[in-house]
Protein backbone atom coordinates (compact mmCIF):
# COMPACT_ATOMS: atom_id res chain seq x y z
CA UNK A 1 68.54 67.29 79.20
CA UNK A 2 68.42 69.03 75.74
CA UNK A 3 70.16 72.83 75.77
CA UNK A 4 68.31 75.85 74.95
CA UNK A 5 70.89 78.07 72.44
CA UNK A 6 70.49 80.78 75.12
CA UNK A 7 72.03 78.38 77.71
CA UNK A 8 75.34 78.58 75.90
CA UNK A 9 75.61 81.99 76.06
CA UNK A 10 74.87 81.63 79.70
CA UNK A 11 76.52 79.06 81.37
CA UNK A 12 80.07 78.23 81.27
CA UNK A 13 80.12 75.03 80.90
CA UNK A 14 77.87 74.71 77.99
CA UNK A 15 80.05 77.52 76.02
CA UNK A 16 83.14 75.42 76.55
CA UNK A 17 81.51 72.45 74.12
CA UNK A 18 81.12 74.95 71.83
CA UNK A 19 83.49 77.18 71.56
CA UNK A 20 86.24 76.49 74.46
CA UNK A 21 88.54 74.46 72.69
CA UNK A 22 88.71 77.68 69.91
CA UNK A 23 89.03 80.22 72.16
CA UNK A 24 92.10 78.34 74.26
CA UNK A 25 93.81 78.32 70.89
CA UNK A 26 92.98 81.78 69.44
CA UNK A 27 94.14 82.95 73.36
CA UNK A 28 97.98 81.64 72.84
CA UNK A 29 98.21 82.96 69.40
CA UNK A 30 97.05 86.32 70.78
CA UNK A 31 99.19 86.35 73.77
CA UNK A 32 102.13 84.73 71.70
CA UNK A 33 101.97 87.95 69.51
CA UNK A 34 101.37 90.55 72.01
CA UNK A 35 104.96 89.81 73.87
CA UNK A 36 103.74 91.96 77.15
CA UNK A 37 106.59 92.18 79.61
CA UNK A 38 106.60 90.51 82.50
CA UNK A 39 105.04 92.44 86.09
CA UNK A 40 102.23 94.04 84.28
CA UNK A 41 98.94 94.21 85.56
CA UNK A 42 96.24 93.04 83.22
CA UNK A 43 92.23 93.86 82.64
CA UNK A 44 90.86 91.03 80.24
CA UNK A 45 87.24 92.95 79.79
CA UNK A 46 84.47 90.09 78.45
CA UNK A 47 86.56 87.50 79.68
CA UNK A 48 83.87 84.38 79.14
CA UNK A 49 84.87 81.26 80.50
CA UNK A 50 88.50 83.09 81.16
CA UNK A 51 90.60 81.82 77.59
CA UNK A 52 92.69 84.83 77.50
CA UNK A 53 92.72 85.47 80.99
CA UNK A 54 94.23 82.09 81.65
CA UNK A 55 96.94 82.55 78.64
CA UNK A 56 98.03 85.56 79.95
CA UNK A 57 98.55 84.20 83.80
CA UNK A 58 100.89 81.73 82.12
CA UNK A 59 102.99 82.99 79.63
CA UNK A 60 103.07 87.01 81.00
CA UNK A 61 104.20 86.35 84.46
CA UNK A 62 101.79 89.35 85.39
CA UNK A 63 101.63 91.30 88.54
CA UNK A 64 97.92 90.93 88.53
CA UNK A 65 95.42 89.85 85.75
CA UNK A 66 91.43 90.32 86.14
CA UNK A 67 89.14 89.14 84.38
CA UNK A 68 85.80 91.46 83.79
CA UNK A 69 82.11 89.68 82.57
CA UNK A 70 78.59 90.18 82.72
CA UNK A 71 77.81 86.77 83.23
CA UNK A 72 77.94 84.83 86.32
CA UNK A 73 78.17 81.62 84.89
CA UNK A 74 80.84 82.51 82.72
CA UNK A 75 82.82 83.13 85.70
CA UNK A 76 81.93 80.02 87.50
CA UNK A 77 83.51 78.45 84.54
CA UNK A 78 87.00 80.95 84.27
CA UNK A 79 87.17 80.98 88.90
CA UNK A 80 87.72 76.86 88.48
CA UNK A 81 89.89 76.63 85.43
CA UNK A 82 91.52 79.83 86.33
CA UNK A 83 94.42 79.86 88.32
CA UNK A 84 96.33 82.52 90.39
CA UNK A 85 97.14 85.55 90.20
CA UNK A 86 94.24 85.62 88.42
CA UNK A 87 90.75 86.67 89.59
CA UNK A 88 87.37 87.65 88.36
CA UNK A 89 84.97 89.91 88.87
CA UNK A 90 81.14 90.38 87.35
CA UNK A 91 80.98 93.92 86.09
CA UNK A 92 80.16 95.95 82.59
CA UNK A 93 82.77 97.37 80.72
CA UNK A 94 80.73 101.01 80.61
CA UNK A 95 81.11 100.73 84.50
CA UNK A 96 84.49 99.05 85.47
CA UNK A 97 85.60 98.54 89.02
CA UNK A 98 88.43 100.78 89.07
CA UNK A 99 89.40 103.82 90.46
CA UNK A 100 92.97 105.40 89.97
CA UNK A 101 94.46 102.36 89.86
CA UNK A 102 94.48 101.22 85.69
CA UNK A 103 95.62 98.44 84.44
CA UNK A 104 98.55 98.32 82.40
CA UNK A 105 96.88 96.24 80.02
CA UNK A 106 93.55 95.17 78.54
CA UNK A 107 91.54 93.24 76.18
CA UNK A 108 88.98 93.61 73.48
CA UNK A 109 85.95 93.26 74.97
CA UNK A 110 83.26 91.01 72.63
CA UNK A 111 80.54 92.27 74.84
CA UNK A 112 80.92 95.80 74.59
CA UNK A 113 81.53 98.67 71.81
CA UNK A 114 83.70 99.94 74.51
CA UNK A 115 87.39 99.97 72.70
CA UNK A 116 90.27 98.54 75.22
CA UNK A 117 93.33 100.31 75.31
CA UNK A 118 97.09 99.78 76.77
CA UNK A 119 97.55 102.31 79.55
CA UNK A 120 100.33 103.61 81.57
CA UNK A 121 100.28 101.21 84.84
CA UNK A 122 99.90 103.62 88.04
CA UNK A 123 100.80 102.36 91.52
């Protein structure tokens, strides 16, 4: 079965030939050089197949960590290489699934021109 170029930017799966392997390694750097303290709760907004959101599960000991995208099969992907705390959610960053309750921190989003910011964690 040959692949479409739109079905990488669709389906998990096909996304991870392509561009997994990069986005694992880019992740740890990224994570590496954040530092975030431990019991944060964190909003990875545009998460793909869930590279960042899986770095940050392991090396931040978070509280919570969600991972945000518009793309189901992204998800698929990110829910079965993914593990707890972590957990995902198909939403837009101009309409996130939050009320009062922020995160403490987030993500650049590659999806959106919506900027991510670090905010004060509520409880």
């Amino acid at each position: 079965m040959e692949e479409r170029p739109s079905d990488v930017w669709a389906e998990g799966d096909a996304y991870e030939r392509y561009m997994g392997r990069w986005s694992r390694k880019v992740a740890e750097v990224f994570v590496a050089r954040l530092g975030g303290r431990s019991g944060l709760r964190w909003l990875d907004v545009g998460c793909g197949t869930g590279a960042l959101t899986a770095a940050v599960a392991a090396r931040c000991r978070p509280r919570a960590v969600v991972g945000l995208d518009r793309s189901p099969g992204f998800l698929r992907a990110a829910r079965a290489a993914v593990p707890a705390p972590a957990c995902f959610a198909v939403a837009d960053a101009s309409a996130l699934p939050f009320r009062d309750a922020a995160p403490a921190a987030s993500s650049p989003s590659r999806w959106s021109s919506a900027t991510a910011t670090a905010t004060s964690a509520t409880t």
